[in-house]
Protein backbone atom coordinates (compact mmCIF):
# COMPACT_ATOMS: atom_id res chain seq x y z
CA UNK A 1 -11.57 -48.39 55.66
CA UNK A 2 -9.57 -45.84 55.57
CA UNK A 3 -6.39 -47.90 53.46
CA UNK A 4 -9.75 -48.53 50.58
CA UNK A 5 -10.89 -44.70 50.54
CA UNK A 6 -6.69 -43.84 49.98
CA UNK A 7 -7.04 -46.35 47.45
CA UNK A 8 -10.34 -44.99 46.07
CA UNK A 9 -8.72 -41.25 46.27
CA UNK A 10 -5.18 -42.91 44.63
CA UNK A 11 -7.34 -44.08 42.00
CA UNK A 12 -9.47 -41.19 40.94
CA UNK A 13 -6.30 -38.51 41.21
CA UNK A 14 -4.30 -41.18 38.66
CA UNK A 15 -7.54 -41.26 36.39
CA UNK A 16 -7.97 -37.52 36.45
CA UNK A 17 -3.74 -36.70 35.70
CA UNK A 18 -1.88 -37.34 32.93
CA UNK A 19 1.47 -38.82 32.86
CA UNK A 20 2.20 -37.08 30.06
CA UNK A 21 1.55 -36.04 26.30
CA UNK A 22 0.43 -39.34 24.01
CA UNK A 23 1.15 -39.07 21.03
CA UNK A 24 -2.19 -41.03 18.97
CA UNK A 25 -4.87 -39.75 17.02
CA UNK A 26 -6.94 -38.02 19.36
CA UNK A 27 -11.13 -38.29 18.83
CA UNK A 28 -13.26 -35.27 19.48
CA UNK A 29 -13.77 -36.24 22.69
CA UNK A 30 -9.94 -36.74 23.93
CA UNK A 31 -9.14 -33.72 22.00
CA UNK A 32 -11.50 -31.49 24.25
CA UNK A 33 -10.05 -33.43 27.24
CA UNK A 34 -6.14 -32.93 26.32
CA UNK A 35 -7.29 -29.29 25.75
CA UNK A 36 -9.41 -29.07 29.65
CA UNK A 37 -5.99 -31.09 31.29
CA UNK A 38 -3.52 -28.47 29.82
CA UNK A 39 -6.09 -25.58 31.31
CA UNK A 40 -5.59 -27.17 34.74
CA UNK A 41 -2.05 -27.34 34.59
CA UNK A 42 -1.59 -23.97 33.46
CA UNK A 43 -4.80 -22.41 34.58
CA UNK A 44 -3.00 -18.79 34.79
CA UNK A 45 -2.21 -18.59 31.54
CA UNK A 46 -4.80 -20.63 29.89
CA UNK A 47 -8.31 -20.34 28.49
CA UNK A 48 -10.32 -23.16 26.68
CA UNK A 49 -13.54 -21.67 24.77
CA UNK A 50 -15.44 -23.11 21.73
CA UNK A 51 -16.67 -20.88 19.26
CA UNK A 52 -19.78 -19.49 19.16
CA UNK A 53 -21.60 -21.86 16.21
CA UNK A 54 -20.48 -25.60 16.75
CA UNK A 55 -20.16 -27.72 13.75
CA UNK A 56 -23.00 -29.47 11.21
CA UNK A 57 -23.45 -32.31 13.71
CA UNK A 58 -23.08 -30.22 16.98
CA UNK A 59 -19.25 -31.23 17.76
CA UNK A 60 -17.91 -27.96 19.36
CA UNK A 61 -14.92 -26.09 17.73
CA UNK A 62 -12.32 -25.65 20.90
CA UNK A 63 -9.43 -23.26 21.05
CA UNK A 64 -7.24 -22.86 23.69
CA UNK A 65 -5.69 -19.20 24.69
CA UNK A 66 -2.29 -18.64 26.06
CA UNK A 67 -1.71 -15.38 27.73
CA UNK A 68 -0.47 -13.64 31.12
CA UNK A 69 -4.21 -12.00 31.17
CA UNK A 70 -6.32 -14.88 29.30
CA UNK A 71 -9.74 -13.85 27.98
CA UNK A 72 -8.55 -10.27 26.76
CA UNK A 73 -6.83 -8.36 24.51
CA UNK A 74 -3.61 -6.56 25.55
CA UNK A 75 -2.52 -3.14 24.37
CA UNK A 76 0.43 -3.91 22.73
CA UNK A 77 0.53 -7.32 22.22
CA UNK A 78 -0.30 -8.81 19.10
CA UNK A 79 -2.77 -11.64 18.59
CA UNK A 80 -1.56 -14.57 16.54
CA UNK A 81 -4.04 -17.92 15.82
CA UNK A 82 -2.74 -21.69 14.23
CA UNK A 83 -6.30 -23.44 12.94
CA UNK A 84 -5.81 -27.01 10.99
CA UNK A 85 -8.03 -29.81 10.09
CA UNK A 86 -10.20 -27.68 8.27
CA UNK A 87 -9.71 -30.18 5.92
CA UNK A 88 -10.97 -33.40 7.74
CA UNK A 89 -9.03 -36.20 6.29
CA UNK A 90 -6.26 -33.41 7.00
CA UNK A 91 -4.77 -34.68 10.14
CA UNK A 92 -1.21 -33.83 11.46
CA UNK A 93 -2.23 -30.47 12.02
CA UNK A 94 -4.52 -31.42 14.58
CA UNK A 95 -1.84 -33.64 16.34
CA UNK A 96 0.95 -31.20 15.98
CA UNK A 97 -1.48 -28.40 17.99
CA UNK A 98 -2.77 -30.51 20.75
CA UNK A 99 1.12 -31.04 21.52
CA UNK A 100 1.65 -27.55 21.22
CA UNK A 101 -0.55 -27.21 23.64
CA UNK A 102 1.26 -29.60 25.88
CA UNK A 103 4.62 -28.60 25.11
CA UNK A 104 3.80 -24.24 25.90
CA UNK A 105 2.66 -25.16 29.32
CA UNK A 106 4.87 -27.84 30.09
CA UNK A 107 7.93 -25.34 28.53
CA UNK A 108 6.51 -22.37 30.95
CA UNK A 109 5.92 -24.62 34.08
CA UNK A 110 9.50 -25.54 33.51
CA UNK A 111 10.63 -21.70 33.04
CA UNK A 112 11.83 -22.23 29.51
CA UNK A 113 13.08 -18.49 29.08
CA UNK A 114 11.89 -18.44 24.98
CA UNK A 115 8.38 -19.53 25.67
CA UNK A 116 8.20 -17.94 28.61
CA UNK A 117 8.93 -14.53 26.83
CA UNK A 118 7.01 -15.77 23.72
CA UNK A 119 3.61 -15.94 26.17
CA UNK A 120 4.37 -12.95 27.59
CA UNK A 121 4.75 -11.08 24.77
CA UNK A 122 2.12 -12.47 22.78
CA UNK A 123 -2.22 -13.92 22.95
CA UNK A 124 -1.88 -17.26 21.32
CA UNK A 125 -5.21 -19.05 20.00
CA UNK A 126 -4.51 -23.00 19.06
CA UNK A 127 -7.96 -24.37 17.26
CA UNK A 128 -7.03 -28.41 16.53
CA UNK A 129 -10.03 -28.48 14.51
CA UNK A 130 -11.90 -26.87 12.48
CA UNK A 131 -13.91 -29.76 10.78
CA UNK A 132 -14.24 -32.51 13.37
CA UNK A 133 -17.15 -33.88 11.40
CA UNK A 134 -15.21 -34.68 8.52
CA UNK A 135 -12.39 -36.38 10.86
CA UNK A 136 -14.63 -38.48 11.97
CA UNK A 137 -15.41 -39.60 8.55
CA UNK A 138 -12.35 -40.24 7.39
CA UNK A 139 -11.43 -42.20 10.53
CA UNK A 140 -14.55 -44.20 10.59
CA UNK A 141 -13.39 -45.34 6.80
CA UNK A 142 -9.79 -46.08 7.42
CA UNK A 143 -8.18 -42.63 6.64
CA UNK A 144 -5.93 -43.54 3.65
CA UNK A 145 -8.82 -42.08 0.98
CA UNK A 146 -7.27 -38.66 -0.54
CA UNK A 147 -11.10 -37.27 -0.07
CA UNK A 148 -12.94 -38.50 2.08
CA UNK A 149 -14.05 -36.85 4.85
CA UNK A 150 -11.91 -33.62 3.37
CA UNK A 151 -15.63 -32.07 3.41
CA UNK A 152 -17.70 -30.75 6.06
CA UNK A 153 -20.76 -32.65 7.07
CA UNK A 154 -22.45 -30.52 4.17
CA UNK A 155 -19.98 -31.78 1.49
CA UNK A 156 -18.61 -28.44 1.26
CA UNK A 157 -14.92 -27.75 1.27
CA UNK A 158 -14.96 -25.24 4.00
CA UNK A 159 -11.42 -24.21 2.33
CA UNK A 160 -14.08 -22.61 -0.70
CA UNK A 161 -16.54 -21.35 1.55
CA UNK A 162 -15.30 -17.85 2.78
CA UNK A 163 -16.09 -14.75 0.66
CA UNK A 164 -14.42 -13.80 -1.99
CA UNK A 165 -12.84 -10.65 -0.94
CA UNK A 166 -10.04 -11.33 -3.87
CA UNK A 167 -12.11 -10.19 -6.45
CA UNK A 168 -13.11 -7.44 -4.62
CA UNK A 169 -9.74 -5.97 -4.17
CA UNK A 170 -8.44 -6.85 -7.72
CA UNK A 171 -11.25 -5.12 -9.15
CA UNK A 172 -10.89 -2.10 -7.10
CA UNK A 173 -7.00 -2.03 -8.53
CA UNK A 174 -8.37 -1.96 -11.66
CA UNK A 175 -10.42 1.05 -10.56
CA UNK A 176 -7.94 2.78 -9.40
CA UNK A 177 -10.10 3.01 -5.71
CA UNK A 178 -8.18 3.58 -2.62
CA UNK A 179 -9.62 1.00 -0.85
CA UNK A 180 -7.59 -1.71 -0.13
CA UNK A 181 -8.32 -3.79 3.24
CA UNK A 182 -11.11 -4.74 5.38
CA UNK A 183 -13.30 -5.72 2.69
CA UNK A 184 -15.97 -7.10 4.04
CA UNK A 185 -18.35 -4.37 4.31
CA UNK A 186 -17.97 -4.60 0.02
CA UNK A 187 -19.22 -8.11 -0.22
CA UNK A 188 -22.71 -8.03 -1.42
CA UNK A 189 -23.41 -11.07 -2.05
CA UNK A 190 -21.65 -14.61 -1.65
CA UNK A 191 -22.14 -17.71 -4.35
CA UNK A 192 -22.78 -20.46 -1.88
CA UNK A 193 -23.99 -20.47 1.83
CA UNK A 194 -21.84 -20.29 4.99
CA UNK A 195 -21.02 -23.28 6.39
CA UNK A 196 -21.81 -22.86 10.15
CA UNK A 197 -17.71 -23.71 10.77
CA UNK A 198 -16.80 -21.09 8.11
CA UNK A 199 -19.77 -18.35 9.87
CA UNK A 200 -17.94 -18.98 13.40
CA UNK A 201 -14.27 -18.46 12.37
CA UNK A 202 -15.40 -15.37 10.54
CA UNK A 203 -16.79 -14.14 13.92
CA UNK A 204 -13.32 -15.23 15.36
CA UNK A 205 -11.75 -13.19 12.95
CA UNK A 206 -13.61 -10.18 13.42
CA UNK A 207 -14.14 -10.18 16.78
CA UNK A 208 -10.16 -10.66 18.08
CA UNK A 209 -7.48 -8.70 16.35
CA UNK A 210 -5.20 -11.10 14.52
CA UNK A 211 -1.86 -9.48 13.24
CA UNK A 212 -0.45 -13.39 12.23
CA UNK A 213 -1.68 -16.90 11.32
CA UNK A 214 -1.13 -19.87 10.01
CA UNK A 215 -3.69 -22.83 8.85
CA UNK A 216 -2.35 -26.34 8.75
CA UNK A 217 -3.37 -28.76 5.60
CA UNK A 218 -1.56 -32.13 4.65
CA UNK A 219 -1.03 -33.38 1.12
CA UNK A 220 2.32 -31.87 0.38
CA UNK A 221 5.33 -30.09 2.14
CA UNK A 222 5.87 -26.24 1.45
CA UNK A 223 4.60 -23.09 2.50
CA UNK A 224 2.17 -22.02 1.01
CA UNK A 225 1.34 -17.49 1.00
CA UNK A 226 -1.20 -15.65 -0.52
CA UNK A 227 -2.65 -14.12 -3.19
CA UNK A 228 -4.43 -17.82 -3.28
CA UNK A 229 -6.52 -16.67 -6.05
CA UNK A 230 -5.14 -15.86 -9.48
CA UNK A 231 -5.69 -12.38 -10.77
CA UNK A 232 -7.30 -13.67 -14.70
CA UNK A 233 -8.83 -16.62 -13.53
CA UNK A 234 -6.10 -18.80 -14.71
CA UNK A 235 -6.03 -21.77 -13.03
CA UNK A 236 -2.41 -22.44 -12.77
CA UNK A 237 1.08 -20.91 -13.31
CA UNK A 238 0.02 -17.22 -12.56
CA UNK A 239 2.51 -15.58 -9.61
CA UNK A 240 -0.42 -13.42 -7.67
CA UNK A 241 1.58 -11.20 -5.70
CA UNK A 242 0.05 -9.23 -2.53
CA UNK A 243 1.33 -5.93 -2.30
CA UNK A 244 2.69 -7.26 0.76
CA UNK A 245 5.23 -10.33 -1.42
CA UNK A 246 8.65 -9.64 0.57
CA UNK A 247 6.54 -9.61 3.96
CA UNK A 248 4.80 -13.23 3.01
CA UNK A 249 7.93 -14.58 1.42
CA UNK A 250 9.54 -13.43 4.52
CA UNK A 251 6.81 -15.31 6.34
CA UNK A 252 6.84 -18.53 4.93
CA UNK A 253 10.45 -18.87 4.76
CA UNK A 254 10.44 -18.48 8.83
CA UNK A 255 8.61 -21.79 8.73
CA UNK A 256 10.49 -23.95 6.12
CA UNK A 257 13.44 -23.07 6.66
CA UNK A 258 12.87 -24.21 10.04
CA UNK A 259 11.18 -27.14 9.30
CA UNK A 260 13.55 -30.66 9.72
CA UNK A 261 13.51 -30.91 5.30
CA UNK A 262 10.94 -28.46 3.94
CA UNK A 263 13.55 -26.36 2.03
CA UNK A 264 15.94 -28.89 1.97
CA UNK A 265 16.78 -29.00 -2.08
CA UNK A 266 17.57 -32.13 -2.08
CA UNK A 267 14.39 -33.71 -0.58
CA UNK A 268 12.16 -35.58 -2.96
CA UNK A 269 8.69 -34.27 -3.49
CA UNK A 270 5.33 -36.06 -3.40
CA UNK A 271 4.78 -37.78 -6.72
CA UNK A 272 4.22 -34.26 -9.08
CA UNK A 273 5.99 -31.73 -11.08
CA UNK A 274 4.84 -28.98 -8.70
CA UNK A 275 6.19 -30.75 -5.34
CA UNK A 276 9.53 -31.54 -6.65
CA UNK A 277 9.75 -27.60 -7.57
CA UNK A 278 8.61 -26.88 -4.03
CA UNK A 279 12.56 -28.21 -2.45
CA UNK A 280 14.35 -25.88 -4.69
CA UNK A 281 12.30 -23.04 -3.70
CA UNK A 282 13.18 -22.84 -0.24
CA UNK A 283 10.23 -24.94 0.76
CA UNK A 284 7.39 -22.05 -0.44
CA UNK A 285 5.18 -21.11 -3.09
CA UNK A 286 2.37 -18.33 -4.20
CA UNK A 287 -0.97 -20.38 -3.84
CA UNK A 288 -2.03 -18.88 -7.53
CA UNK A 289 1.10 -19.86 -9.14
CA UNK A 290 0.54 -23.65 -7.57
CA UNK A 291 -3.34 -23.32 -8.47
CA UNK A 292 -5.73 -20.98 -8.23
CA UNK A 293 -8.63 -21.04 -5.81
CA UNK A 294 -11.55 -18.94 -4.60
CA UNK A 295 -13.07 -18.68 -1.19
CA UNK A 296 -9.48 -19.67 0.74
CA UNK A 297 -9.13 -18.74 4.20
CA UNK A 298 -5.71 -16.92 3.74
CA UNK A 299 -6.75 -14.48 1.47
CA UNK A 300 -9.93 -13.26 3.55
CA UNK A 301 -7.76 -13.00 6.43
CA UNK A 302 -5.36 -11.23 4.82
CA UNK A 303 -8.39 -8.88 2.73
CA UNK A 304 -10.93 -8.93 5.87
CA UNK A 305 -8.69 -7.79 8.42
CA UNK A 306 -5.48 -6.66 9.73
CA UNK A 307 -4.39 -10.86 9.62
CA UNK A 308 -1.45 -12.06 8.10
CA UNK A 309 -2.00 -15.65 6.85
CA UNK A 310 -0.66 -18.37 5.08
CA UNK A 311 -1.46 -22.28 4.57
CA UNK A 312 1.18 -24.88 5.66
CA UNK A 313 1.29 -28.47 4.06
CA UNK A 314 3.07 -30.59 6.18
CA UNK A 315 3.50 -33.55 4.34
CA UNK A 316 2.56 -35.94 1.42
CA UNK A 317 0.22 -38.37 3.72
CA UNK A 318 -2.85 -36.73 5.23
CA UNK A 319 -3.46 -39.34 7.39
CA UNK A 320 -0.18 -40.78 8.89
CA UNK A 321 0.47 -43.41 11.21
CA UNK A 322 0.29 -42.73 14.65
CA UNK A 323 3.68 -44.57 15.10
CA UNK A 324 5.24 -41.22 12.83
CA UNK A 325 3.38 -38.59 14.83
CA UNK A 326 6.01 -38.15 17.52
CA UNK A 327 8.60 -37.99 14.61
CA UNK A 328 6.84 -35.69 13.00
CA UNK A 329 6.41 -32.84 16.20
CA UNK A 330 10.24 -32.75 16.18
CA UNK A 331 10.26 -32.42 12.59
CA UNK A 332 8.12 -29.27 13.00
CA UNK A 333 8.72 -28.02 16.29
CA UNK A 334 11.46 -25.51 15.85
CA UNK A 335 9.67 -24.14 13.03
CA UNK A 336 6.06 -24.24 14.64
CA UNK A 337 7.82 -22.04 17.47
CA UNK A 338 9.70 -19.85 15.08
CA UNK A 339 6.66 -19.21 12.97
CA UNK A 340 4.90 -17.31 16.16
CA UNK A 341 7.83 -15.12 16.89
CA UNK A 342 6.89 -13.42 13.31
CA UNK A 343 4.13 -11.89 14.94
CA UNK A 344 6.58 -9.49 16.28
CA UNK A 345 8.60 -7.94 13.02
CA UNK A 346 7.84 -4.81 12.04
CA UNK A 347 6.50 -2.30 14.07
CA UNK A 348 3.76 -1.93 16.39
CA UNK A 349 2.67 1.46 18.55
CA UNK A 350 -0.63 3.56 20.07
CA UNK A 351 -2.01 6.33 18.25
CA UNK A 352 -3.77 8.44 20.19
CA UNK A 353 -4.84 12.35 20.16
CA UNK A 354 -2.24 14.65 20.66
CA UNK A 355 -4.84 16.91 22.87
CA UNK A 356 -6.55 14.48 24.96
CA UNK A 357 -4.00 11.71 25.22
CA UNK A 358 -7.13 9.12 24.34
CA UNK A 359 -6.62 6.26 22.17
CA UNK A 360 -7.74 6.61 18.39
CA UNK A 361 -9.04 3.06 16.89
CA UNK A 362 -9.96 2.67 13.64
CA UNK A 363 -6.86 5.01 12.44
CA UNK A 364 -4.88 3.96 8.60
CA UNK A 365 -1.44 3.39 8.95
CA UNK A 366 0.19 3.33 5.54
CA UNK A 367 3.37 2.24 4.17
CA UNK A 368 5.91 3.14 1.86
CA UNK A 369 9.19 1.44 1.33
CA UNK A 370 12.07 3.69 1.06
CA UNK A 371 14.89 1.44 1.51
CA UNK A 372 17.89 2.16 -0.75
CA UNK A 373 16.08 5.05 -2.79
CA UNK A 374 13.36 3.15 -3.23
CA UNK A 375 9.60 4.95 -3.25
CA UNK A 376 7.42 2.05 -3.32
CA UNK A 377 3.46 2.48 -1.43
CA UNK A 378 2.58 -1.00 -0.16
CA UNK A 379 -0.85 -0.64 -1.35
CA UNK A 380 -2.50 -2.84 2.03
CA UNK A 381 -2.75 -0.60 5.03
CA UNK A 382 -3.89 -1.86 8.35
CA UNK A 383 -6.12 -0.34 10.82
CA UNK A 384 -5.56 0.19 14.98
CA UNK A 385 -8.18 -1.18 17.15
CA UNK A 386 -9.30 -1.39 20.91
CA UNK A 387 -6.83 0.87 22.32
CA UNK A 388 -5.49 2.41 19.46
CA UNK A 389 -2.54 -0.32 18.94
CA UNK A 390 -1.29 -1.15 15.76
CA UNK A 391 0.80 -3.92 14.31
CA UNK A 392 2.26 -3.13 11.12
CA UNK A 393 4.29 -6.71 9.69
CA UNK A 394 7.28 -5.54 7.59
CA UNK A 395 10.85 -6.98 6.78
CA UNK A 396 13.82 -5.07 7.32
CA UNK A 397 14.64 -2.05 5.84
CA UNK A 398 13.57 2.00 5.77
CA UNK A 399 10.10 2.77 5.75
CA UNK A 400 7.73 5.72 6.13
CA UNK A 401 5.05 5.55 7.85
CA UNK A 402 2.15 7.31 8.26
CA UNK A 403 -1.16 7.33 10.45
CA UNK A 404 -4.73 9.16 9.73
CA UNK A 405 -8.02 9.41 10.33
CA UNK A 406 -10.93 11.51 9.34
CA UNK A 407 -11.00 14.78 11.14
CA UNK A 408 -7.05 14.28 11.82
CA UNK A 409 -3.60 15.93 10.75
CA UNK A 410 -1.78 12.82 9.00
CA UNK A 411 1.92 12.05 10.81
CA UNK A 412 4.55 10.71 9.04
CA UNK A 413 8.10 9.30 10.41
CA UNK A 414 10.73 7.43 9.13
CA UNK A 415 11.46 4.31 10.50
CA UNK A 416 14.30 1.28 10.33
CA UNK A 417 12.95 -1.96 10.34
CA UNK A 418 15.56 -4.60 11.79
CA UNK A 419 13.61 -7.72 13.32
CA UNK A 420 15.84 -8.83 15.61
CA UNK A 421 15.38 -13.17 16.54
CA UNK A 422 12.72 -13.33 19.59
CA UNK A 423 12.15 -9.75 20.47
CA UNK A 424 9.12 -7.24 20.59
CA UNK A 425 8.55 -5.60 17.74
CA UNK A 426 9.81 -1.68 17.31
CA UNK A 427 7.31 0.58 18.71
CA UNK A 428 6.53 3.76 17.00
CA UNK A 429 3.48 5.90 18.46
CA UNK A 430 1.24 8.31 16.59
CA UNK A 431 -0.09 11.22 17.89
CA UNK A 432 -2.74 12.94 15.45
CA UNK A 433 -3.56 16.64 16.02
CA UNK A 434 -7.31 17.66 15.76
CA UNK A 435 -7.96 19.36 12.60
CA UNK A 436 -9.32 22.83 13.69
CA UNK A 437 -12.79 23.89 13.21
CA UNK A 438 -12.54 24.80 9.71
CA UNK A 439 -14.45 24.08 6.39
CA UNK A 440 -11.72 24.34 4.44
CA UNK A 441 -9.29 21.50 6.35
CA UNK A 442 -12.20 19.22 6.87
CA UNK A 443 -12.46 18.64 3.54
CA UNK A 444 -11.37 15.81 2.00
CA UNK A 445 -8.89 17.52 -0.38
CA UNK A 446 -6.96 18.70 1.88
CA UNK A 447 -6.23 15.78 4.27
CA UNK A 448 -5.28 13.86 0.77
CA UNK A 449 -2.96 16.59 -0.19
CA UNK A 450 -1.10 16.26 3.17
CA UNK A 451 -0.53 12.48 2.18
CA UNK A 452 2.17 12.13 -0.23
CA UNK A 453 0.54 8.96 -2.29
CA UNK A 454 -2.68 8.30 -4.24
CA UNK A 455 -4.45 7.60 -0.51
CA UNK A 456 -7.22 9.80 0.74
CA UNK A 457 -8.95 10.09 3.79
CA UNK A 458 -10.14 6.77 4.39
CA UNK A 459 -10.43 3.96 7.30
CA UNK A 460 -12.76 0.99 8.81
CA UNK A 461 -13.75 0.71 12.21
CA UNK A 462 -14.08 -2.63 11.95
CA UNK A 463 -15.48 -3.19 15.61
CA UNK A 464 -18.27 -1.01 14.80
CA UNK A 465 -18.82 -2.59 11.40
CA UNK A 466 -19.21 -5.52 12.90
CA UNK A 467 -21.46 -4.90 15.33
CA UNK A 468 -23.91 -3.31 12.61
CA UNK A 469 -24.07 -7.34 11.22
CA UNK A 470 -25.28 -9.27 14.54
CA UNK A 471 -26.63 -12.11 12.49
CA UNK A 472 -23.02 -12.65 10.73
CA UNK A 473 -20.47 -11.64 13.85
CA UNK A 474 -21.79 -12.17 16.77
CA UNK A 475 -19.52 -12.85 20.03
CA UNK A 476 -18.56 -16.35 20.40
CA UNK A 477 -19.41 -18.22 23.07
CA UNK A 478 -17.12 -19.51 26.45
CA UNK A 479 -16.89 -23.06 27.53
């Protein structure tokens, strides 16, 4: 009896472990359990949770956390977030993260120093899949159609289905207005319904403070960073630069020039004009100047908050073989890894009340490159949140920087940028001084005059913007 219950117990302990990662094409259901095995090997630094609003046919949209203090946001550590298959037929993407997965808790179980520093220093948020419905589609018919299942359940490209905050901000350039992030509270209407995958990563968005992210397609290889959207309307060949360019260039050349061949000149492309140019570009291109279109992810991240985004298409079959899917993690690995440490260039800090000592959320922080004489405003300012921390992504060079807020003295200070490989960003607090009691210095004028550029005294709590639209952001839900 007591050889069949060690048998029994044998049995049930090799059912419930894993011997280690498979590399296959995981369904919705093994993808929630690689997800739940990873949490209970690294239960300290883990957190599965599904997102508020599952998708058209109920399949819940998982994410796994890594972090030191999982379930939180840190002071001082920036939030970064990879999402792919939001494009169902889309597929790699979806691999590539569940072995992520794998690999940062295998890496930190085995005190790899990098990742062990990397989780540390930083809230990671892996979502496989944003459109399980449409992976089931295009598994159920074979996976080698170039649409099918690329839709939600809906037949809606959920890659068209965020607001379009581009218009919003192009038109207030032409304007002349100051504002020039966190957009949202602008939209006023939207030309097709939210998908209820698109309404729960906006909630994701808004409710955790992203400072970088990437979302993983398939169809080509580059790097792909915003303006997605072309200024005219043009539909091809039109270079839409952010005012943040150098930052995303920066960006996307972290990944491919990481990546095994991505910026490899010499690689062939996948059967266009446009790919072939890709190689010779170091592996990246503007979304506009490839093709224009509206309601992208990227830009709203970028527009809606203080995210960081751009779209990586990791390779000319959507659907590949599982046989290639273990080739294709080393081909990407080095970059994958490389592409989070960006969420730490720049600078980051508290601002806080120079009386009280209290943190000061919802403070500007605005930019303008001085390096080598130069004078240039980088018209996209971020915001600080929760604790009054700030993450401001820049590339190397001299900068000043300034914080403000409504009923504040603006601070300016110089600052070098260096970004050394796999460290914390630069910190550089803030602390604002009260305005006095005045009517004079209260006024609007003034606080622009103290700010040498065409910025006035503007900024968005976001949190409590939020909160004002229940029905839109409310908080997602824990599995």
């Amino acid at each position: 009896m007591k050889v069949f219950v060690a048998l029994v117990l044998l049995q049930i302990y090799l059912y419930e472990s894993t011997d280690g990662f498979e590399f296959k094409h995981h369904d919705n259901q093994e993808l929630f359990h690689v997800l739940r095995d990873v949490n209970t090997k690294c239960r300290n630094i883990t957190r599965v949770y599904a997102l508020n609003e599952p998708s058209v046919l109920g399949i819940p949209l998982y994410v796994i956390e890594f972090s030191t203090r999982p379930g939180r946001h840190e002071t001082l550590k920036p939030e970064f977030k990879y999402i792919a298959n939001m494009h169902g037929n889309e597929v790699l993407g979806r691999e590539l993260l569940l072995k992520l997965a794998d690999y940062l808790c295998e890496s930190y179980l085995n005190g790899n120093p990098e990742i062990k520093a990397l989780i540390k220093s930083t809230r990671i948020h892996l979502m496989p899949s944003m459109n399980p419905d449409g992976w089931q589609l295009a598994t159920d018919t074979g996976g080698q159609d170039y649409l099918i299942g690329r839709t939600n359940n809906n037949s809606i490209d959920l890659n068209r289905n965020f607001p379009d905050l581009d218009r919003i901000v192009f038109e207030n350039e032409e304007e002349n207005a100051v504002k020039n992030n966190h957009l949202l509270e602008q939209v006023t209407r939207i030309n097709d319904p939210l998908q209820p995958e698109t309404r729960s990563v906006i909630r994701l968005i808004m409710q955790i403070p992203f400072v970088l992210s990437a979302n993983m397609h398939g169809g080509d290889l580059v790097a792909n960073y915003p303006y997605d959207e072309s200024r005219t309307g043009s539909q091809k060949d039109e270079y839409t630069a952010t005012p943040d360019d150098e930052t995303f260039r920066y960006l996307a050349l972290a990944y491919s020039s990481n990546h095994a061949d991505m910026a490899n000149p010499k690689r062939g492309g996948c059967g266009d004009v446009d790919s072939s140019k890709f190689a010779k570009q170091g592996g990246i291109t503007n979304g506009a100047k490839w093709y224009s279109l509206q309601g992208g992810m990227q830009d709203f991240n970028y527009l809606s908050s203080n995210d960081f985004e751009i779209t990586l298409e990791l390779g000319c079959n959507k659907y590949p073989p599982a046989s290639v899917l273990e080739k294709e993690w080393e081909r990407n690995r080095k970059a994958i890894i490389a592409y989070m440490w960006q969420v730490h260039i720049g600078i980051k800090g508290i601002i806080y009340d120079s009386e009280t000592k209290q943190p000061i959320s919802g403070a500007t922080i605005h930019v303008k490159n001085i390096t080598s004489g130069l004078s240039n405003d980088i018209h996209h300012d971020v915001t600080s949140v929760y604790g009054g921390d700030y993450y401001r992504l820049l590339t190397p060079g001299t900068y000043k920087v300034t914080a403000f807020k409504e009923g504040y003295l603006p601070h300016s200070k110089l600052v070098t940028v260096t970004n050394p490989s796999y460290t914390e960003a630069q910190q550089v607090d803030f602390a604002l001084k009260p305005l006095p009691i005045s009517p004079f210095i209260q006024s609007d004028n003034y606080i622009e005059s103290k700010i040498d550029d065409r910025y006035g005294s503007r900024n968005q709590d976001w949190a409590a913007w939020a909160e004002e639209r229940e029905p839109i952001l409310e908080p997602i839900a824990i599995a």
